[in-house]
N, C-alpha and C. Protein backbone atom coordinates (compact mmCIF):
# COMPACT_ATOMS: atom_id res chain seq x y z
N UNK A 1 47.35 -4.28 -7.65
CA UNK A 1 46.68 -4.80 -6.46
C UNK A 1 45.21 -5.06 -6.74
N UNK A 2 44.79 -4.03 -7.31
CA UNK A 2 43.01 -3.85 -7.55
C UNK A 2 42.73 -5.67 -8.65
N UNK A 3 43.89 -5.64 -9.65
CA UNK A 3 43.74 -7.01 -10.34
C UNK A 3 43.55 -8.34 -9.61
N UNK A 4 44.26 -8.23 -8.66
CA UNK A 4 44.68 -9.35 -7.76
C UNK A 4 43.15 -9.86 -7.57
N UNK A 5 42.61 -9.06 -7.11
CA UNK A 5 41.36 -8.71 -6.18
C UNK A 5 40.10 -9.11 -7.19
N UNK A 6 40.33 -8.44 -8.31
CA UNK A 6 39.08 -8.71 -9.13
C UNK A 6 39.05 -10.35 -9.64
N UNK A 7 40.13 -10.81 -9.40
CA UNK A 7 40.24 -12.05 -10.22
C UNK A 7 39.32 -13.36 -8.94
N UNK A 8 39.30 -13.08 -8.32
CA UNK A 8 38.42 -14.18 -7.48
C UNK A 8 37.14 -13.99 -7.16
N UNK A 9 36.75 -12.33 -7.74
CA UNK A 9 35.32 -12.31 -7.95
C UNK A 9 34.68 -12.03 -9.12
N UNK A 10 35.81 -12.29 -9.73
CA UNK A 10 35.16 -12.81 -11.58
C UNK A 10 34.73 -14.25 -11.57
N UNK A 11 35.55 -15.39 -10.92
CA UNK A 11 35.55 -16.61 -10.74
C UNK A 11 33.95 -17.03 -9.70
N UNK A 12 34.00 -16.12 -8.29
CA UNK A 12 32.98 -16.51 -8.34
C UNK A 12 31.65 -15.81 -9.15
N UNK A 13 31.59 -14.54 -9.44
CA UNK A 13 30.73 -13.97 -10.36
C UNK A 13 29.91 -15.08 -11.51
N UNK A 14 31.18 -15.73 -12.06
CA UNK A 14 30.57 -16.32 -13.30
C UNK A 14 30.09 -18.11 -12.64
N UNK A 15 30.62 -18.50 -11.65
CA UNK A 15 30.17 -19.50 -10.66
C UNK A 15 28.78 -19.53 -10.57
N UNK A 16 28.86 -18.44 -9.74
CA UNK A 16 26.98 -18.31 -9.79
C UNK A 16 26.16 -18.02 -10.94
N UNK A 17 26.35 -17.45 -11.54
CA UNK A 17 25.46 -17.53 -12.80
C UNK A 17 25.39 -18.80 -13.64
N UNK A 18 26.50 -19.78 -13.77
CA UNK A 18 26.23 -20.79 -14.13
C UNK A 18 25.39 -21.54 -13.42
N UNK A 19 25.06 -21.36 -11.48
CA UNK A 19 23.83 -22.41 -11.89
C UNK A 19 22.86 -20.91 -11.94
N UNK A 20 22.38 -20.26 -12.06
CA UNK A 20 21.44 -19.55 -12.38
C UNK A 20 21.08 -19.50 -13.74
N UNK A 21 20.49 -20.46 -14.14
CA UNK A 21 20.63 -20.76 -15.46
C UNK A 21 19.73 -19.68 -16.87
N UNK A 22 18.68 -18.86 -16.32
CA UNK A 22 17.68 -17.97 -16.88
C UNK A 22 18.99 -16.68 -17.09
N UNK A 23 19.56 -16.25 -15.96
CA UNK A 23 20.66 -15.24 -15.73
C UNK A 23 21.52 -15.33 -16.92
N UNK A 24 22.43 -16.61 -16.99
CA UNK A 24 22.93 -17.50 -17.82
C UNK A 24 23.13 -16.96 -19.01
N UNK A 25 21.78 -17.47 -19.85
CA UNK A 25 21.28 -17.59 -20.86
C UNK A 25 21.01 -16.36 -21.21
N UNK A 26 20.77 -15.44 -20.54
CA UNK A 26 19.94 -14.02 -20.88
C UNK A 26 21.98 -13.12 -20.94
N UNK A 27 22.85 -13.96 -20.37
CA UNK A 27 24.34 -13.33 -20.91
C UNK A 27 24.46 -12.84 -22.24
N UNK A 28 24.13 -13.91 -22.85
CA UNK A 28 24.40 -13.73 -24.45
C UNK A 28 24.04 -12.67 -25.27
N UNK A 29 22.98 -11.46 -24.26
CA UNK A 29 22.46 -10.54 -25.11
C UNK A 29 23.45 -9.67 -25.25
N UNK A 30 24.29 -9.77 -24.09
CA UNK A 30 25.52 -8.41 -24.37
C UNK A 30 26.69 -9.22 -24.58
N UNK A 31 26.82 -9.85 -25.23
CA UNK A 31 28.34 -10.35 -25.73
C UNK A 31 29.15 -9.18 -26.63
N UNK A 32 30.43 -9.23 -26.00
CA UNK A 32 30.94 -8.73 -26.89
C UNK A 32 30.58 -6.83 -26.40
N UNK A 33 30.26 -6.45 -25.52
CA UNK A 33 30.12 -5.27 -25.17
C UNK A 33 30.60 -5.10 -23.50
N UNK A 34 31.22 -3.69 -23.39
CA UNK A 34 31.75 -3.98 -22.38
C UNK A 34 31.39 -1.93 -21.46
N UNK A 35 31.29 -2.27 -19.71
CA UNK A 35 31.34 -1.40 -18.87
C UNK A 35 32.35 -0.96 -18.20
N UNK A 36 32.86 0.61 -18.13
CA UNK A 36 33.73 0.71 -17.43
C UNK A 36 32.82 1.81 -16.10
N UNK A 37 33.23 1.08 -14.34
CA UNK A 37 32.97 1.47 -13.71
C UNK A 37 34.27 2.59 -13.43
N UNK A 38 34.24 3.65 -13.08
CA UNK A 38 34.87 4.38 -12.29
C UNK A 38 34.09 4.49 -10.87
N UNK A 39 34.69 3.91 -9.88
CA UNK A 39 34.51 4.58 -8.42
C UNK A 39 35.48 5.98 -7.48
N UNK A 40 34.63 7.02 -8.02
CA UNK A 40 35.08 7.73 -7.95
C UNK A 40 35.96 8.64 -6.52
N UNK A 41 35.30 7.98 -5.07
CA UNK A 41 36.11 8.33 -4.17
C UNK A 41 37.00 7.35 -3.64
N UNK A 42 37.32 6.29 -4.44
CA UNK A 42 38.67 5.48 -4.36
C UNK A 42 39.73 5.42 -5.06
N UNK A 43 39.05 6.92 -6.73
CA UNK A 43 39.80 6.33 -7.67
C UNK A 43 40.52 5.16 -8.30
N UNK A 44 39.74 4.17 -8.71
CA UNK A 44 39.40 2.66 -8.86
C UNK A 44 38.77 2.96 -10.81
N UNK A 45 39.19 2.26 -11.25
CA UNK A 45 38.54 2.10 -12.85
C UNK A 45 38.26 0.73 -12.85
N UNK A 46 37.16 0.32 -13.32
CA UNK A 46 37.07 -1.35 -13.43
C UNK A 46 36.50 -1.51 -14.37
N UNK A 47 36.87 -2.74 -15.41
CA UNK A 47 36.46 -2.69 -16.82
C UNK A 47 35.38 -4.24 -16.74
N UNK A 48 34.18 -4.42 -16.97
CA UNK A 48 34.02 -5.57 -17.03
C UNK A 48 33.36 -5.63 -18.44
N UNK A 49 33.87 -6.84 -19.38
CA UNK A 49 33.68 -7.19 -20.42
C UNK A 49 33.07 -8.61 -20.71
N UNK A 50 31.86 -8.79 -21.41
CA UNK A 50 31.10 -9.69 -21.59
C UNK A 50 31.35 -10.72 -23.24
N UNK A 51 31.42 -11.99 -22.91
CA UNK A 51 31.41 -12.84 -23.17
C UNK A 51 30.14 -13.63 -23.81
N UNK A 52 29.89 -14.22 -24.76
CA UNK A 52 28.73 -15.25 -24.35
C UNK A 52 28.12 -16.16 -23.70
N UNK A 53 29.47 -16.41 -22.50
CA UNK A 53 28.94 -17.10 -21.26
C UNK A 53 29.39 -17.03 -20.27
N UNK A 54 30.10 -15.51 -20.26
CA UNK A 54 31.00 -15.46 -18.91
C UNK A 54 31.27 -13.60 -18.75
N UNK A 55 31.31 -13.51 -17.83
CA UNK A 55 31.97 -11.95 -17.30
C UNK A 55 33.44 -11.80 -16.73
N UNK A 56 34.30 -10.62 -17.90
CA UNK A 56 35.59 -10.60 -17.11
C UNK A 56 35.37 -9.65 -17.07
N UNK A 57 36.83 -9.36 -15.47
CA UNK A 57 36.84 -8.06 -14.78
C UNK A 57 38.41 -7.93 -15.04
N UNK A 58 38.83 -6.72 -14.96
CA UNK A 58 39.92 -6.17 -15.35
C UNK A 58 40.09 -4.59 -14.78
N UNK A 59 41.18 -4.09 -14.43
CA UNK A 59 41.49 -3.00 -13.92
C UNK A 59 41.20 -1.88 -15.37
N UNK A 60 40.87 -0.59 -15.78
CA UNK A 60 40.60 -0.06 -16.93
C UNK A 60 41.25 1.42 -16.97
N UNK A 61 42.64 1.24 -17.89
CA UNK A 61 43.05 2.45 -18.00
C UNK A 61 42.67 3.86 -19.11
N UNK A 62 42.88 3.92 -20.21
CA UNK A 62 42.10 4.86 -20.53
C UNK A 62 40.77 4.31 -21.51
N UNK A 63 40.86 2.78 -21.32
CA UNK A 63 39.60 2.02 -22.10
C UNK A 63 38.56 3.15 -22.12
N UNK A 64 37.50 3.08 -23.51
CA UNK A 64 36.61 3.53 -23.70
C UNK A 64 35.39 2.43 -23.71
N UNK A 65 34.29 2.21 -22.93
CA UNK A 65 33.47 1.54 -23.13
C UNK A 65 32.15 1.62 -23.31
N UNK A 66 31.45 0.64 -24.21
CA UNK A 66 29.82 1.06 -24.60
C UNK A 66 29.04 1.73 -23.44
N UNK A 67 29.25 1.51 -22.10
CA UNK A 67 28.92 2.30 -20.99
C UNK A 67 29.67 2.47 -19.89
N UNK A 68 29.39 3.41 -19.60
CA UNK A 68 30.58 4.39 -18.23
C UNK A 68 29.56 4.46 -17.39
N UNK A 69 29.65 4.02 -16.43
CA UNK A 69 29.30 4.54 -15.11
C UNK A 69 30.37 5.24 -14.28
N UNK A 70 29.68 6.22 -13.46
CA UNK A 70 30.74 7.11 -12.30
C UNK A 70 29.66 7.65 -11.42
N UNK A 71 30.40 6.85 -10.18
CA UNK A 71 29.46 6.95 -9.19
C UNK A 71 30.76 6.34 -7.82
N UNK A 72 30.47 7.14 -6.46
CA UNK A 72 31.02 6.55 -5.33
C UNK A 72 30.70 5.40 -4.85
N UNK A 73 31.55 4.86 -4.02
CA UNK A 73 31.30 3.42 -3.76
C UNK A 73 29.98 3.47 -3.05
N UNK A 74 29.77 4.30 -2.06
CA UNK A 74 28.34 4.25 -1.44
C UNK A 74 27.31 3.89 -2.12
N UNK A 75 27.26 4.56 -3.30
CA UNK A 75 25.88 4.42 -4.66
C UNK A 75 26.18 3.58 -5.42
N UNK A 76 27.91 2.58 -5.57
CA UNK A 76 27.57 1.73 -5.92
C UNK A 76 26.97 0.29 -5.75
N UNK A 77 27.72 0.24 -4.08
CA UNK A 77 27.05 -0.61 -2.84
C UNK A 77 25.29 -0.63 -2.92
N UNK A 78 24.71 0.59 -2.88
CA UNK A 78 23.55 0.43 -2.81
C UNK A 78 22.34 0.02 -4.51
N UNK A 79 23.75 0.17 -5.44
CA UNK A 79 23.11 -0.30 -6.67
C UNK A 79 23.12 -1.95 -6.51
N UNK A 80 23.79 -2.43 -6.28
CA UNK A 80 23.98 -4.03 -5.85
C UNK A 80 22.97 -4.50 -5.19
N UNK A 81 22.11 -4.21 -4.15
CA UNK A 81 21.08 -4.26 -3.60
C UNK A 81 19.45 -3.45 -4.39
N UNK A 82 19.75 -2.59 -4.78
CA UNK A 82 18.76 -1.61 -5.26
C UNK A 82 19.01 -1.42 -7.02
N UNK A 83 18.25 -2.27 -8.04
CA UNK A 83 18.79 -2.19 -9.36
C UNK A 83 18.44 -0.41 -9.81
N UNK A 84 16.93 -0.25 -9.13
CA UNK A 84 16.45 0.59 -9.78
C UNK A 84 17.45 2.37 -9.44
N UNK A 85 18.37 1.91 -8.75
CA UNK A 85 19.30 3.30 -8.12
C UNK A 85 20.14 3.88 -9.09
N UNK A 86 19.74 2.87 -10.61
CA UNK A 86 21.20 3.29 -11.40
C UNK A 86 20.52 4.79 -12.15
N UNK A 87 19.23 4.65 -12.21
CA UNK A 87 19.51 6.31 -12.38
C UNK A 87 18.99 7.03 -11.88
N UNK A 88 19.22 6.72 -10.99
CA UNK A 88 19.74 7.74 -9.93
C UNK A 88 20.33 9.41 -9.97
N UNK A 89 20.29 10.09 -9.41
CA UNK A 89 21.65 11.70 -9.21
C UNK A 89 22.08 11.26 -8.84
N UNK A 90 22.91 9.81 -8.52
CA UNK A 90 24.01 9.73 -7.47
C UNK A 90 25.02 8.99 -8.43
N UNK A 91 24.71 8.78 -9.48
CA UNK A 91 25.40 7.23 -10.53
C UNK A 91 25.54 8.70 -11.81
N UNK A 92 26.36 9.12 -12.62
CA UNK A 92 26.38 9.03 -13.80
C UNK A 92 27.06 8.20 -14.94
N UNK A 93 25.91 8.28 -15.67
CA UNK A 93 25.62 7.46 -17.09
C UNK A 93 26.23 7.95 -18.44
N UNK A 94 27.18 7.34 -18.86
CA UNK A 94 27.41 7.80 -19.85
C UNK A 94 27.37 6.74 -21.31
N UNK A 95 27.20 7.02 -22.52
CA UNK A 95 26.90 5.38 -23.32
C UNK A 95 25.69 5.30 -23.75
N UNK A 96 26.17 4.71 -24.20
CA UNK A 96 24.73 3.63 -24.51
C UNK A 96 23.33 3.32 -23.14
N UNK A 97 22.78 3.98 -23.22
CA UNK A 97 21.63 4.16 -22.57
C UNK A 97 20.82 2.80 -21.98
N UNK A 98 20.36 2.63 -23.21
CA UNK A 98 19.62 1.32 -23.69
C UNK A 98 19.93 -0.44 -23.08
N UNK A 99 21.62 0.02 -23.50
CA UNK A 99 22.28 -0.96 -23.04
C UNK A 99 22.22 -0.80 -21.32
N UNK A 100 22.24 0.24 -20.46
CA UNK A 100 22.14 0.32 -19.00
C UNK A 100 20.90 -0.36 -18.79
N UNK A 101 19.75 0.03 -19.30
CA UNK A 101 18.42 -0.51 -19.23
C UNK A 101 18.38 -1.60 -19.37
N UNK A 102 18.95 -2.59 -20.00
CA UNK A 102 18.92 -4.36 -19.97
C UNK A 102 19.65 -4.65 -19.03
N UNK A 103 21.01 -4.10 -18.94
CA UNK A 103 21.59 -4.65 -17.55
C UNK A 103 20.95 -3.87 -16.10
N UNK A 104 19.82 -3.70 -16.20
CA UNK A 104 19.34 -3.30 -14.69
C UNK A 104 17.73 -3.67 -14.83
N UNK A 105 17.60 -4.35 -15.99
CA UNK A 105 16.82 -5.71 -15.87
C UNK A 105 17.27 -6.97 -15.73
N UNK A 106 18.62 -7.41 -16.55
CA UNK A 106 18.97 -8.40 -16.03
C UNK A 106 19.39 -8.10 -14.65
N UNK A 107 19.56 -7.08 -14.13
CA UNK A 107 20.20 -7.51 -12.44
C UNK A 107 19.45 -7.61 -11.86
N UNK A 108 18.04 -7.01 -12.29
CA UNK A 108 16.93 -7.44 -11.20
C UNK A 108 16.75 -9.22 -10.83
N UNK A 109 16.73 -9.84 -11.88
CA UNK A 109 16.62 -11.24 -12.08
C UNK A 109 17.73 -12.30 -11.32
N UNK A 110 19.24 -11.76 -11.26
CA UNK A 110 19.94 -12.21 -10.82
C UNK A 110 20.50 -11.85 -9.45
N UNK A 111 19.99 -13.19 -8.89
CA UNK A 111 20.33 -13.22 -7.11
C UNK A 111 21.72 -13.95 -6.90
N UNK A 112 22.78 -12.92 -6.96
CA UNK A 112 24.10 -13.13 -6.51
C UNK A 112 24.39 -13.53 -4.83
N UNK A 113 24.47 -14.66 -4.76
CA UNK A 113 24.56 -14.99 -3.01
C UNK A 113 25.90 -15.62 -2.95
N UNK A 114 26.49 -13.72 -2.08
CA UNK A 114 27.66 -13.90 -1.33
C UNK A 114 27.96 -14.92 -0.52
N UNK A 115 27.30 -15.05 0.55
CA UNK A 115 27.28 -15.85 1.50
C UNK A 115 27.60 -17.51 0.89
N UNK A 116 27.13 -17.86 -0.08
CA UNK A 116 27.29 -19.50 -0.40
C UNK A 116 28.18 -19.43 -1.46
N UNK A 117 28.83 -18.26 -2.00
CA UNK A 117 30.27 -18.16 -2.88
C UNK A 117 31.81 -18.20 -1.90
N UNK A 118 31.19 -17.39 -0.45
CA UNK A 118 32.29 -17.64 0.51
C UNK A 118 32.51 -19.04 1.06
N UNK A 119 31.36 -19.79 0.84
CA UNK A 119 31.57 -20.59 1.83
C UNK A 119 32.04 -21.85 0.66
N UNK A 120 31.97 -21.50 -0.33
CA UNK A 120 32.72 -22.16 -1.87
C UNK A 120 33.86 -21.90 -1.89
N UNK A 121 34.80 -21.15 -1.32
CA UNK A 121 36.03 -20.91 -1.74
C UNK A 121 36.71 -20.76 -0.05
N UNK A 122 35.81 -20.88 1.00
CA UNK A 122 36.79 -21.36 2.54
C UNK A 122 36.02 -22.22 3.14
N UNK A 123 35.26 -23.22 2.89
CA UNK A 123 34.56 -24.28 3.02
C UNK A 123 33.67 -23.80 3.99
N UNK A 124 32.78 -24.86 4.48
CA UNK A 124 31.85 -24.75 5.49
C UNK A 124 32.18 -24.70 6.75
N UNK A 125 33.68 -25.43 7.11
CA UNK A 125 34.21 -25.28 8.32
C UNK A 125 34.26 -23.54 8.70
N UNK A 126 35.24 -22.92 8.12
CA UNK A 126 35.64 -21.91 8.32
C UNK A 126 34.23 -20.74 7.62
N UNK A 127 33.22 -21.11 6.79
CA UNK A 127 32.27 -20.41 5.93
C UNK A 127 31.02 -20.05 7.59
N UNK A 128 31.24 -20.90 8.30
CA UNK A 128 30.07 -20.28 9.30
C UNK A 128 30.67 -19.97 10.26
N UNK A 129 32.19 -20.26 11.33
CA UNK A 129 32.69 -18.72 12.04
C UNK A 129 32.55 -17.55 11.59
N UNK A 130 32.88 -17.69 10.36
CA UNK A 130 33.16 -16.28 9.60
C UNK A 130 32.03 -15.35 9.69
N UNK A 131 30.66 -16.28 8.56
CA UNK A 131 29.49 -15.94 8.72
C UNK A 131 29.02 -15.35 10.35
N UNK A 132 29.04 -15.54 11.45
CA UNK A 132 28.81 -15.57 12.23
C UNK A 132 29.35 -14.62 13.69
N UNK A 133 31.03 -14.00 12.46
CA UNK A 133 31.21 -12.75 13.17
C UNK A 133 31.25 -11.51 12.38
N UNK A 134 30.69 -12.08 10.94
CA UNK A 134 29.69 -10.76 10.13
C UNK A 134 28.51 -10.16 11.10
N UNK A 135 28.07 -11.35 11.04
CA UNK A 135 26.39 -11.25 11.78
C UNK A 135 26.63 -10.54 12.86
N UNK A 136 27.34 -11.10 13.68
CA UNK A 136 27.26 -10.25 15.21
C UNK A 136 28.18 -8.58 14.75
N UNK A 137 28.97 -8.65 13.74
CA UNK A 137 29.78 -6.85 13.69
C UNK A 137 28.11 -6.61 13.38
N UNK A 138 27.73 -6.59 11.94
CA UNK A 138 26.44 -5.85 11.60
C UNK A 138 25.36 -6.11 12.40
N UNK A 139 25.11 -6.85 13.36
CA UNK A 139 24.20 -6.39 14.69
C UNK A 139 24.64 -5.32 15.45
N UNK A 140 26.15 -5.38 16.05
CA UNK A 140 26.31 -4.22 16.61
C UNK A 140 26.31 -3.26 15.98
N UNK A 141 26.83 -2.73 14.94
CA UNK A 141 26.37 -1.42 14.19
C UNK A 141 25.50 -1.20 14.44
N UNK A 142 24.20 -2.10 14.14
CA UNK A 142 22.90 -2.07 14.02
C UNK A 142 22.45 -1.66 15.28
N UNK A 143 22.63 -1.77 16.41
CA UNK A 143 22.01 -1.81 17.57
C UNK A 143 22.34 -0.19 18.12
N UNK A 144 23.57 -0.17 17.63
CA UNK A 144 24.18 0.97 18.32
C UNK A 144 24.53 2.02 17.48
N UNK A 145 23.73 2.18 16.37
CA UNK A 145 23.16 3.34 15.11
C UNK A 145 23.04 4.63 15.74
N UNK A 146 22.59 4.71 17.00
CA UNK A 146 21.96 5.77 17.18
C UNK A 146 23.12 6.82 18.11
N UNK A 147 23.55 5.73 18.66
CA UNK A 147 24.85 6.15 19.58
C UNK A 147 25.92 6.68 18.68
N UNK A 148 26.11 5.76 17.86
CA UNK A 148 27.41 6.24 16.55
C UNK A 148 27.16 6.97 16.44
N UNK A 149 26.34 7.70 15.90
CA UNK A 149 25.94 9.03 15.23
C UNK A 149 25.39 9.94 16.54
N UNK A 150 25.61 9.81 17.49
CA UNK A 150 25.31 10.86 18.34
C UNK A 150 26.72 11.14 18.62
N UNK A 151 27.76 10.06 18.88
CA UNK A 151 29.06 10.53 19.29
C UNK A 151 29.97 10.83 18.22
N UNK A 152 29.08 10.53 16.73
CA UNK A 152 30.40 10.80 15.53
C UNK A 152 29.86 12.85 16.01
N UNK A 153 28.38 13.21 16.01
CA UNK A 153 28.37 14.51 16.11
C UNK A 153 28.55 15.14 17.17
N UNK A 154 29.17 14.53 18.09
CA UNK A 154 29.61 15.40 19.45
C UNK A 154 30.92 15.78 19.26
N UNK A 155 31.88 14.88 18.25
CA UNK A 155 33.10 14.74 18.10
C UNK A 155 33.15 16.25 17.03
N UNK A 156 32.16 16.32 16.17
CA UNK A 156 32.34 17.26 15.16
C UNK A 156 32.19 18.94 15.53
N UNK A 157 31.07 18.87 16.52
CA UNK A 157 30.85 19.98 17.56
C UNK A 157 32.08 20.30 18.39
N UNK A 158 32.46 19.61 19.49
CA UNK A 158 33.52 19.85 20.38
C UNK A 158 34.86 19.75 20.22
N UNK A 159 35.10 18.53 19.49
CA UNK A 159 35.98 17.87 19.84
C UNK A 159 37.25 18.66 18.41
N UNK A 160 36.31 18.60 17.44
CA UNK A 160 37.59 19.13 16.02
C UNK A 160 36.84 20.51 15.75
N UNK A 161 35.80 20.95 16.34
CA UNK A 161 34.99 22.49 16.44
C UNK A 161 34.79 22.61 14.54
N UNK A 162 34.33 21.41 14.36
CA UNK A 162 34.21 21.57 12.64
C UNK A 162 32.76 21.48 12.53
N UNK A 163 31.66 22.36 12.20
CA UNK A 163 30.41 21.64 11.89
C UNK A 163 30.00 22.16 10.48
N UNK A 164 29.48 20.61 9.74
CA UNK A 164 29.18 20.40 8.51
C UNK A 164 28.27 21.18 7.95
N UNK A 165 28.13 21.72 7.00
CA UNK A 165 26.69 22.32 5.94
C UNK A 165 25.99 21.19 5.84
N UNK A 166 25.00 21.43 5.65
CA UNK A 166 23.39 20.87 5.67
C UNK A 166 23.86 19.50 4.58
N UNK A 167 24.51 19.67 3.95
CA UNK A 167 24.52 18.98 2.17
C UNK A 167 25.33 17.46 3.00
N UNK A 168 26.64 17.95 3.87
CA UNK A 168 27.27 17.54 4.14
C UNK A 168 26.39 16.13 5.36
N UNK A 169 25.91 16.60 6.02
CA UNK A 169 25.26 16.06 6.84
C UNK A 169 24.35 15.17 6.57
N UNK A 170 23.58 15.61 5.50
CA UNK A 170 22.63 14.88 4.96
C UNK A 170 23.17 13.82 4.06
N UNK A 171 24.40 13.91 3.47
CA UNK A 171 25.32 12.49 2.88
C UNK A 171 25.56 11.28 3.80
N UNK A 172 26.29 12.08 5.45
CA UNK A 172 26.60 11.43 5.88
C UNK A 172 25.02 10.34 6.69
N UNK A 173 24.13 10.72 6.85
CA UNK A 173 22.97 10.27 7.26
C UNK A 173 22.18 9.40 6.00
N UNK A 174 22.83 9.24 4.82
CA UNK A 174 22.10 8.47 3.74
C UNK A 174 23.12 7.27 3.83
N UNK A 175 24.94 7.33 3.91
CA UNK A 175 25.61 6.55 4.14
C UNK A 175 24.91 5.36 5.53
N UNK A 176 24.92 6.00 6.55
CA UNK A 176 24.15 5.27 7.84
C UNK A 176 23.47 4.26 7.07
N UNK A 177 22.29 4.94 6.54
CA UNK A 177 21.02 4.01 6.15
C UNK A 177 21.50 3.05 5.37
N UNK A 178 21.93 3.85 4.49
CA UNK A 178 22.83 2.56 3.45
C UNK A 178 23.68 1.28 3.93
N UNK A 179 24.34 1.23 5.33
CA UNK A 179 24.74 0.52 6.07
C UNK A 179 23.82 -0.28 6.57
N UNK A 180 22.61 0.51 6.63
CA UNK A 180 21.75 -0.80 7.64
C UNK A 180 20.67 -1.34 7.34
N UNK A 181 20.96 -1.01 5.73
CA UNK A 181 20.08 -1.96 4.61
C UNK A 181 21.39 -2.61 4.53
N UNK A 182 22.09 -2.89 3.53
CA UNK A 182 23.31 -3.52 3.59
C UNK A 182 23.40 -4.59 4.94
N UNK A 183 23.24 -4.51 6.28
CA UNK A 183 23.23 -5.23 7.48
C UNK A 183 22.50 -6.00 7.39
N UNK A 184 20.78 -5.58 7.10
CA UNK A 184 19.88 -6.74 7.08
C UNK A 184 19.89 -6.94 5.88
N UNK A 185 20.66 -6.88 4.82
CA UNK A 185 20.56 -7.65 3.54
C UNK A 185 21.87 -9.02 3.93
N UNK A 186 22.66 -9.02 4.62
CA UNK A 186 23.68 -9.63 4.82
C UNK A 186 23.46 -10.54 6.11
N UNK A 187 22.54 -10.05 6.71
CA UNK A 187 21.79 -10.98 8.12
C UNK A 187 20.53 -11.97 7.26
N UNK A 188 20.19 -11.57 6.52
CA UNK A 188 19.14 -12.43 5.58
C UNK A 188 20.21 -13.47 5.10
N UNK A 189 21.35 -13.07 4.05
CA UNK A 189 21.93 -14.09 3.29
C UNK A 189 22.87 -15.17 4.33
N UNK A 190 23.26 -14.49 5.47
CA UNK A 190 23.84 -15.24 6.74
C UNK A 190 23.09 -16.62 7.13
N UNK A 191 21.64 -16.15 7.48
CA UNK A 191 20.62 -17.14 7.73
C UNK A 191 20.14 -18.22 6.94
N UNK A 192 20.82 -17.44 5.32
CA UNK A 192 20.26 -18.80 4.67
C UNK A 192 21.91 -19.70 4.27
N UNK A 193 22.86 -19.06 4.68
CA UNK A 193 24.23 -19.77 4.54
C UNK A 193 23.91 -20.93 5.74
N UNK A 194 23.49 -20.68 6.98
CA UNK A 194 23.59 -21.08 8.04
C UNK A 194 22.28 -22.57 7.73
N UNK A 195 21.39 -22.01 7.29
CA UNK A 195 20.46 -23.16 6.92
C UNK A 195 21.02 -24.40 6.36
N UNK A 196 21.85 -24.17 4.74
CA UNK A 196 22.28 -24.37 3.80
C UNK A 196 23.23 -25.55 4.78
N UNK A 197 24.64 -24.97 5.82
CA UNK A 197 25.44 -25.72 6.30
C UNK A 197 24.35 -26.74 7.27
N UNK A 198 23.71 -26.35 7.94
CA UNK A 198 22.64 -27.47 8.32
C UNK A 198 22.09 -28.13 7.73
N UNK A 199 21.97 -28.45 6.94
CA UNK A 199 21.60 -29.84 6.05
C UNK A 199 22.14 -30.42 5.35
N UNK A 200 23.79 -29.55 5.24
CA UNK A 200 24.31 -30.22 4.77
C UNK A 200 25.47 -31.24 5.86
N UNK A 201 25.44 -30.82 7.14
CA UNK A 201 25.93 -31.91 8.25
C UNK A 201 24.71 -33.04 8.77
């Protein structure tokens, strides 16, 4: 299933970097070397292996690769947005070191935009409803942050009489935030999808 999945964001992955042409070009330094992500609270292995002008993704069973990352999806979500998170306490590193350090310079450089890869592969018709009931879910999250989390902890107090250790609590309150960077990172790329289809009607 996880294959199915990776294969249309290898396609657009390497989409965009072709026109990103500096991104591109700066591929060629890791040819021929390859990352295996483990996400560790989905139990998920993902192998991506480099090319001289392209990135494949692949499901990764006991592959050994020049670098391992293991890290939850939360810290990996927020590495996608945040290069400098990869070292992080929340990501471990295993590998080639060195090699992490170029790829979290090249990721600084490369601006992957979701928003105009979706609207590449379900056109513009269907690319700005869509867009447009992203925007309004991650507004409401957004608006109503404070409420969620007052009634996720009323539920934890009363309702299942379970209350969390400090450690616990404080995860769940970094997840939040992480959501609502993630929101206005996705209300930014919305606005410029939305531009983008305006000039182009």
């Amino acid at each position: 299933m996880i294959s199915v999945l990776l294969k249309p964001l290898e396609i657009a992955l390497n989409h965009a970097l072709r026109f990103d042409l500096e991104s591109h070009v700066q591929l060629q330094q890791f040819a021929d070397r390859s990352i295996r992500i483990d996400i560790t609270n989905l139990n998920i292995a993902i192998l991506a292996r480099f090319t001289d002008d392209r990135i494949l993704l692949d499901t990764a069973g006991d592959d050994i690769a020049d670098l391992m990352i293991k890290a939850d999806s939360f810290a990996l979500l927020k590495l996608l947005n945040q290069p400098d998170s990869l070292f992080s306490n929340q990501i471990k590193i295993l590998g080639d070191v060195q090699f992490a350090k170029q790829l979290q310079d090249w990721q600084q450089h490369f601006d992957f935009d979701w928003e105009q890869q979706l609207a590449r592969f379900t056109g513009d018709t269907l690319a700005y409803p869509l867009a447009q009931s992203l925007r309004r879910g991650f507004d409401w999250l957004n608006y109503n942050r404070s409420e969620f989390e007052q009634s996720v902890a009323e539920y934890l107090r009363e309702e299942s009489h379970y209350l969390p250790d400090k450690s616990q609590t404080q995860r769940f309150m970094q997840n939040v935030d992480l959501l609502r960077a993630d929101t206005e990172r996705v209300e930014a790329r919305i606005k410029r999808l939305q531009n983008l289809i305006e000039k182009n009607t």
